[in-house]
N, C-alpha and C. Protein backbone atom coordinates (compact mmCIF):
# COMPACT_ATOMS: atom_id res chain seq x y z
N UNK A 1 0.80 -1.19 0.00
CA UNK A 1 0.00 0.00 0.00
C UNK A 1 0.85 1.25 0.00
N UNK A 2 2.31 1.09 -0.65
CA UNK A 2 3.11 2.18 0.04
C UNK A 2 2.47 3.25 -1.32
N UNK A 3 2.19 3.02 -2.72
CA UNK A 3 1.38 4.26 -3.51
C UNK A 3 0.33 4.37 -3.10
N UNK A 4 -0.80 3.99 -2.20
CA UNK A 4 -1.92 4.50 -2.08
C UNK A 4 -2.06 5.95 -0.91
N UNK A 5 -3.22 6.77 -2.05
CA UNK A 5 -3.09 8.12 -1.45
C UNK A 5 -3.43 8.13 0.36
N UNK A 6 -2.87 9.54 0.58
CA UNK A 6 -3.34 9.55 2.03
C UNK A 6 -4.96 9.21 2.21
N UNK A 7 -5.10 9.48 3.32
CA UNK A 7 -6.70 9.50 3.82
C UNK A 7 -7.20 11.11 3.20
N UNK A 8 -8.19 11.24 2.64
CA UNK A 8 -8.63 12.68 2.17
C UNK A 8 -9.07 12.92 3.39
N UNK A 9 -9.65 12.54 4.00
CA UNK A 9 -11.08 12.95 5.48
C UNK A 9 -9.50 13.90 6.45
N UNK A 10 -8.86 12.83 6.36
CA UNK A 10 -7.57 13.23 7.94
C UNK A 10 -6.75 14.65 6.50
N UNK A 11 -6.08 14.55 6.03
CA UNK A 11 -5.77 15.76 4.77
C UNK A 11 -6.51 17.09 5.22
N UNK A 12 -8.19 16.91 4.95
CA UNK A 12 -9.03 18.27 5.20
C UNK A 12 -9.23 18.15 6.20
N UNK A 13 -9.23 17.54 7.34
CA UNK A 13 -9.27 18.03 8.82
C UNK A 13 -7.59 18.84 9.24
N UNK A 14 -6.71 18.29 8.43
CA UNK A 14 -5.02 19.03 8.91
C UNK A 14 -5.23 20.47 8.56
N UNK A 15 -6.03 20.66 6.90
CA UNK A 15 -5.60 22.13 6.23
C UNK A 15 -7.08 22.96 7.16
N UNK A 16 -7.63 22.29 7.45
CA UNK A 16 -9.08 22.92 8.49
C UNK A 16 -8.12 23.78 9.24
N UNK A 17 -8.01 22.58 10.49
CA UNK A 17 -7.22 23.10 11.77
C UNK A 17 -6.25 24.54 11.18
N UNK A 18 -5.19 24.15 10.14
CA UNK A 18 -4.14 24.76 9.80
C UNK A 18 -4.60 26.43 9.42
N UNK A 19 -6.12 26.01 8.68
CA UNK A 19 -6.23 27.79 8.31
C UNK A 19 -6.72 28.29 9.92
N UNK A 20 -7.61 27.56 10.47
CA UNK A 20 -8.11 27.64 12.28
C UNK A 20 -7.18 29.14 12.81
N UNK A 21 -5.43 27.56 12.87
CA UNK A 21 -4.71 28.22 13.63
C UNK A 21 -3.75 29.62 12.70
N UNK A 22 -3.94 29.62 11.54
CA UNK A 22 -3.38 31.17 10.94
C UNK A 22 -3.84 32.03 10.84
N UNK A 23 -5.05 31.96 10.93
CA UNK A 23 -6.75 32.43 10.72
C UNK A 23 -7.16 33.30 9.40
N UNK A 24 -7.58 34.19 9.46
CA UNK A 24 -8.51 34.28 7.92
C UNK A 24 -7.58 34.49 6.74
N UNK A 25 -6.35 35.20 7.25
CA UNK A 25 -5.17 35.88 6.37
C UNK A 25 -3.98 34.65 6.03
N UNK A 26 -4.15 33.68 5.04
CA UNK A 26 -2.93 33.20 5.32
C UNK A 26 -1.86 33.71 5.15
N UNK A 27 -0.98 33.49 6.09
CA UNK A 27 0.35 34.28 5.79
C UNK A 27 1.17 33.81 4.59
N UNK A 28 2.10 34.19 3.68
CA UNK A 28 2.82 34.12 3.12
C UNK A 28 4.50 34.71 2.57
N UNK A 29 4.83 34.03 1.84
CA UNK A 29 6.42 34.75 1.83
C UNK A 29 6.38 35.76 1.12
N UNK A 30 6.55 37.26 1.71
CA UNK A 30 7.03 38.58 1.19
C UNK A 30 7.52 38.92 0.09
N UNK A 31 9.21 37.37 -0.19
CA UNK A 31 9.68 37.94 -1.44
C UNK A 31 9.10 36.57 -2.30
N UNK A 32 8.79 35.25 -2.49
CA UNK A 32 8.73 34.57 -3.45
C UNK A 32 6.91 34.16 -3.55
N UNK A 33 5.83 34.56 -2.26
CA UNK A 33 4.79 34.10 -2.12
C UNK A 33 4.17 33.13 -1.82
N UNK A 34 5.12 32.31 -1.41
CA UNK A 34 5.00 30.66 -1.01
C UNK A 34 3.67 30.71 0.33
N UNK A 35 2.55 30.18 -0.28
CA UNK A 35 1.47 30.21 1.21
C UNK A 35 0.79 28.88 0.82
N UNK A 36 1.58 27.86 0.46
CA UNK A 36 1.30 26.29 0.41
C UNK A 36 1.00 25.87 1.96
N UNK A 37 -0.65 25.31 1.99
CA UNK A 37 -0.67 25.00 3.33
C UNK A 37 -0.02 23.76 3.54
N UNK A 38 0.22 22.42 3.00
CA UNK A 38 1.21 21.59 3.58
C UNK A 38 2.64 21.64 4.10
N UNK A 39 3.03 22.99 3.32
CA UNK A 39 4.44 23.44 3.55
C UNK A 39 4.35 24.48 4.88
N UNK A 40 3.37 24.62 5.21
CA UNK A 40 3.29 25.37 6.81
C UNK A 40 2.90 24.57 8.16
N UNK A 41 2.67 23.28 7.41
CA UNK A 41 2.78 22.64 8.89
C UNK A 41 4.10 22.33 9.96
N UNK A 42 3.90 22.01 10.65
CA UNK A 42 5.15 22.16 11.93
C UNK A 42 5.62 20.64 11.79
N UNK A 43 6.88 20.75 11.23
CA UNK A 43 7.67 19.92 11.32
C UNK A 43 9.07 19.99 12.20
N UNK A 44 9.61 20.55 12.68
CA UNK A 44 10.28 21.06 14.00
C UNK A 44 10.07 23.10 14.20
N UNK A 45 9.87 23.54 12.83
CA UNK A 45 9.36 24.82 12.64
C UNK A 45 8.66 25.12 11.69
N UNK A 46 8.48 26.30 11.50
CA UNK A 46 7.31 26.41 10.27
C UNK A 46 8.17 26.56 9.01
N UNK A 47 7.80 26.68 7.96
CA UNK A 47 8.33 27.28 6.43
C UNK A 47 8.54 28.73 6.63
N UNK A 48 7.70 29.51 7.00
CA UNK A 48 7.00 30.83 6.95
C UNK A 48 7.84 31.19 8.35
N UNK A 49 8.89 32.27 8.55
CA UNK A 49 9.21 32.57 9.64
C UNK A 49 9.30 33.79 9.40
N UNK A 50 9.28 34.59 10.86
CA UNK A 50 8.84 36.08 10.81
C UNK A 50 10.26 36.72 10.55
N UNK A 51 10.48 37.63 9.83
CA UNK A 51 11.57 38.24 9.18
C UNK A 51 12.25 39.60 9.71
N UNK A 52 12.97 39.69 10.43
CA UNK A 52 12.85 41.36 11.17
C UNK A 52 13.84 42.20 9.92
N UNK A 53 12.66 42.81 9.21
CA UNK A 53 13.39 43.94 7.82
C UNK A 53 14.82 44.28 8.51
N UNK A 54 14.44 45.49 9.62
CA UNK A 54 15.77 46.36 9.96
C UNK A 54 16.76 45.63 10.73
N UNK A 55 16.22 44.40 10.78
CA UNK A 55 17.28 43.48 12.50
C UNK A 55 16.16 43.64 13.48
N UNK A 56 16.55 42.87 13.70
CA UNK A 56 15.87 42.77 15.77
C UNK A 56 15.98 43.74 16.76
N UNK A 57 17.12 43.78 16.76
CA UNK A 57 17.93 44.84 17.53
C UNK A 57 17.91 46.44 17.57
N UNK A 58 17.27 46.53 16.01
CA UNK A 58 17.23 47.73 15.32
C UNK A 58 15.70 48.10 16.16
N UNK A 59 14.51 47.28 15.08
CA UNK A 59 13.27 47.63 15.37
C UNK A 59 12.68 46.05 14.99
N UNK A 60 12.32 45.80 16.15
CA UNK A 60 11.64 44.11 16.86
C UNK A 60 10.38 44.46 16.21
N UNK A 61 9.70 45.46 15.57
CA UNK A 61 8.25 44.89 15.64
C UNK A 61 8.61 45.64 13.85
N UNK A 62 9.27 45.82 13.09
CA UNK A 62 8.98 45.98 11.35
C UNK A 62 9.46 44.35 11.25
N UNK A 63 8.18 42.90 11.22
CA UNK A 63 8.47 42.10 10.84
C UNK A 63 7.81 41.99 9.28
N UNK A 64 8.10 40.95 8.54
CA UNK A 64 7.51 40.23 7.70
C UNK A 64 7.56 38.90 7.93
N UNK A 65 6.45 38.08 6.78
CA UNK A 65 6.96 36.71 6.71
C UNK A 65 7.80 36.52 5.43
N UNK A 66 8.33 35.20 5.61
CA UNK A 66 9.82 35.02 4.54
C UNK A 66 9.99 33.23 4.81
N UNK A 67 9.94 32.59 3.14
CA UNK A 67 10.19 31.48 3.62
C UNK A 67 11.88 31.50 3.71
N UNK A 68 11.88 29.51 4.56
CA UNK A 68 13.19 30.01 4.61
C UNK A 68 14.00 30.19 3.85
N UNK A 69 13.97 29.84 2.43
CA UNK A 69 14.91 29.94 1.42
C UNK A 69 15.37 31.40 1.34
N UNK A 70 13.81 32.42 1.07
CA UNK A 70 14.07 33.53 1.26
C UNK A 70 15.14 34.02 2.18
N UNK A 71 14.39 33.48 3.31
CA UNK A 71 14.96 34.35 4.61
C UNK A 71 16.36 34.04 4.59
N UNK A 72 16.85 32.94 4.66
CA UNK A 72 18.24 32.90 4.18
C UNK A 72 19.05 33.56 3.47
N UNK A 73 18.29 33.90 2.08
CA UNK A 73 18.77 34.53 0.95
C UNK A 73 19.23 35.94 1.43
N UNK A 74 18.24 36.39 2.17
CA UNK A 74 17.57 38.08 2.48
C UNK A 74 19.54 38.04 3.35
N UNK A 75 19.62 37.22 4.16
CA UNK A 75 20.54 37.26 5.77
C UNK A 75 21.79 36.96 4.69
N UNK A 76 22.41 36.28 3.66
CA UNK A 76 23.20 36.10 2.97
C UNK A 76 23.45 37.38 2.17
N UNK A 77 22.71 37.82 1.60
CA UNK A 77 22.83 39.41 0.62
C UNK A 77 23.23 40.24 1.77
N UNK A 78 22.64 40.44 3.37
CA UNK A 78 22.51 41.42 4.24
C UNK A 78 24.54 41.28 4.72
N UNK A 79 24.65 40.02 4.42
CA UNK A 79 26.19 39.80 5.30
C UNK A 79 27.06 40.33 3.85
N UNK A 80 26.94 40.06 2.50
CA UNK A 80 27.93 40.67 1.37
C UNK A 80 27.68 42.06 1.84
N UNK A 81 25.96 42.82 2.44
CA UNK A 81 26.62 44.31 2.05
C UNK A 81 26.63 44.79 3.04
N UNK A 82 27.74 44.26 4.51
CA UNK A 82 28.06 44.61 5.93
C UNK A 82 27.02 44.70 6.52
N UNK A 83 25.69 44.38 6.75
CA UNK A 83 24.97 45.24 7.33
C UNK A 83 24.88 44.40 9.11
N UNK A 84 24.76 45.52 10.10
CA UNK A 84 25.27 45.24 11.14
C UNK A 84 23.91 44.82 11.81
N UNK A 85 23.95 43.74 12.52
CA UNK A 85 22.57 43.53 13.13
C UNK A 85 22.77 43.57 15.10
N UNK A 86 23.78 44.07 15.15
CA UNK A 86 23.84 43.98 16.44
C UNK A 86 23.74 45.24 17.46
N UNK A 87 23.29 45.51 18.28
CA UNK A 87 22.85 47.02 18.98
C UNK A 87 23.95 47.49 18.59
N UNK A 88 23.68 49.11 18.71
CA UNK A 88 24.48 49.78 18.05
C UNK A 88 24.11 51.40 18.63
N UNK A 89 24.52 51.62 19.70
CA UNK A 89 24.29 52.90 20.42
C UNK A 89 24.76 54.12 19.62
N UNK A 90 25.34 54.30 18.62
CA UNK A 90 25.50 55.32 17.97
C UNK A 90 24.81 55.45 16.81
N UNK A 91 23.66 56.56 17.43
CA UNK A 91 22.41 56.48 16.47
C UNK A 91 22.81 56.97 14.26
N UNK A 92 24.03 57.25 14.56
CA UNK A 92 24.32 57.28 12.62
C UNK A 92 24.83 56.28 12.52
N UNK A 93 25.56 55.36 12.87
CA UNK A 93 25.77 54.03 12.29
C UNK A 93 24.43 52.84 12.62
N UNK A 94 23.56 52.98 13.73
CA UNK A 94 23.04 51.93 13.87
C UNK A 94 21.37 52.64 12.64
N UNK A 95 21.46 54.11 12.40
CA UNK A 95 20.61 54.25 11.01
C UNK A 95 21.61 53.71 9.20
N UNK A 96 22.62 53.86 9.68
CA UNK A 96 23.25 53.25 8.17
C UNK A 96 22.91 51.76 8.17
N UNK A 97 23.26 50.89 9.36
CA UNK A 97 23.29 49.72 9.09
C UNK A 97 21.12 49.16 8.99
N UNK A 98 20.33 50.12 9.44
CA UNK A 98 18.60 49.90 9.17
C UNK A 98 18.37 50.29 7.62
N UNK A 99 19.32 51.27 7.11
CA UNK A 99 19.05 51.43 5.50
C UNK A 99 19.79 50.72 4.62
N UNK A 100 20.56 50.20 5.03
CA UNK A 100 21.77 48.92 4.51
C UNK A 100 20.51 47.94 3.91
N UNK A 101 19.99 47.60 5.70
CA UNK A 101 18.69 46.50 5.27
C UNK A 101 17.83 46.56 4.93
N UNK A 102 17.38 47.59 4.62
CA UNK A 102 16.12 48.12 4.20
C UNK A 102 16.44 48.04 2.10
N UNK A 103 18.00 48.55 2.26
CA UNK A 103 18.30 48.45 0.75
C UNK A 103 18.06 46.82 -0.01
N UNK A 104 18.49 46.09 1.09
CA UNK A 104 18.48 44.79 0.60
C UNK A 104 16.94 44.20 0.69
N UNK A 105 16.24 44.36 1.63
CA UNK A 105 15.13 43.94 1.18
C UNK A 105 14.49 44.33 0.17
N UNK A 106 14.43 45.49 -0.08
CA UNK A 106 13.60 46.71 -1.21
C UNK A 106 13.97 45.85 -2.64
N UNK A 107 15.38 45.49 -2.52
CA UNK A 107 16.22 44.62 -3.89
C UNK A 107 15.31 43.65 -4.11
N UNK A 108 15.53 42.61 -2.98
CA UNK A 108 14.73 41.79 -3.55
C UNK A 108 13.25 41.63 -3.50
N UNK A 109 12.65 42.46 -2.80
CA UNK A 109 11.00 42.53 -3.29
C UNK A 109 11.14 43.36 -4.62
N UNK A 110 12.09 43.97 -5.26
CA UNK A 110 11.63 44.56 -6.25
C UNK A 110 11.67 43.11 -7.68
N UNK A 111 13.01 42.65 -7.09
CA UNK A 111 12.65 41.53 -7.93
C UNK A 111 11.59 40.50 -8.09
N UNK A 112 10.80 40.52 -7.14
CA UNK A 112 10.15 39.44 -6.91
C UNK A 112 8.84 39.92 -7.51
N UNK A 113 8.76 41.66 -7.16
CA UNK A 113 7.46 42.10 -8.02
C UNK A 113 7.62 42.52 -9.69
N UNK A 114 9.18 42.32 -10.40
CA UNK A 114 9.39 41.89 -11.94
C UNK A 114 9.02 40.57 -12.15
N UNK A 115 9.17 39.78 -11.37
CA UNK A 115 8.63 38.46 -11.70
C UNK A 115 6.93 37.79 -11.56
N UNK A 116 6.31 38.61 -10.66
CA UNK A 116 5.55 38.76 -10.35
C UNK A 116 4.73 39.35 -11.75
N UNK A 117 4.80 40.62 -11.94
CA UNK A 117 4.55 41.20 -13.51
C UNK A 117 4.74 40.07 -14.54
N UNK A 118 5.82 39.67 -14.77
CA UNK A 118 5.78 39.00 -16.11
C UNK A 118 5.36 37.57 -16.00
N UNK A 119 4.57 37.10 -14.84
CA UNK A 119 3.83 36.24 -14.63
C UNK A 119 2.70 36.26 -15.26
N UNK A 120 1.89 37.81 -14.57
CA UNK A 120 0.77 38.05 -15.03
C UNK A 120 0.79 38.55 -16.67
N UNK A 121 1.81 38.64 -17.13
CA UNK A 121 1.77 39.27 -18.60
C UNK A 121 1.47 38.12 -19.26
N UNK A 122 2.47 36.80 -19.18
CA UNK A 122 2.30 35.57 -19.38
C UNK A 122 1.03 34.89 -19.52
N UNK A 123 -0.15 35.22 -18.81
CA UNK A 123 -1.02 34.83 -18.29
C UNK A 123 -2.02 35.22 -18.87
N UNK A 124 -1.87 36.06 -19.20
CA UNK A 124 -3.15 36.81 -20.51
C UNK A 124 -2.57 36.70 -21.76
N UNK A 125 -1.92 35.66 -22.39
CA UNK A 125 -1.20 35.56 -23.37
C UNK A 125 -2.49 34.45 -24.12
């Protein structure tokens, strides 16, 4: 029986619960849009993790969501262009290193909304 499909009944009781517990808005990834509900179930964490734009340290509550590929991606671009995530009591460097990150996110949501476009261009073709 190892090809036979799951149970459908237990399936729509998981994605039930699952929208339950995200509730009306599902969340999704910021830069690629990933809001696959099997891919948000808890397998030691979620897919979908909350993203702090400026750092943590900077400002704890400008989050997004970001899968992790993203979010990885976002923290990999943020380390090529120095950007400092650690307190930073001197308020002109700890604003260079919030527009550092702010540059890098802006990058790649801008890419993500060119791709986004020529999706939809695609699409009415």
């Amino acid at each position: 029986m190892a090809d036979s499909p799951g149970n459908p009944i237990r399936t729509a009781r998981r994605a039930t619960e699952l929208r339950q517990r995200l509730g009306s808005e599902c969340p999704r990834c910021i830069y690629c849009g990933c809001a696959e509900l099997p891919l948000l179930t808890l397998i030691r964490r979620p897919l979908l993790e909350e993203h702090h734009v400026a750092g943590r340290s900077h400002d704890p509550a400008l989050t997004v969501y970001a899968c992790r590929n993203c979010h990885a991606t976002f923290h990999e671009n943020a380390l090529d262009q120095s950007v400092g995530y650690e307190p930073e009591p001197d308020p002109v460097r700890r604003t260079a290193s919030v527009l550092l990150s702010l540059a890098v996110h802006f990058d790649m949501l801008a890419k993500s909304i060119r791709r986004w476009a020529a999706e939809l261009k695609e699409s009415r073709k």
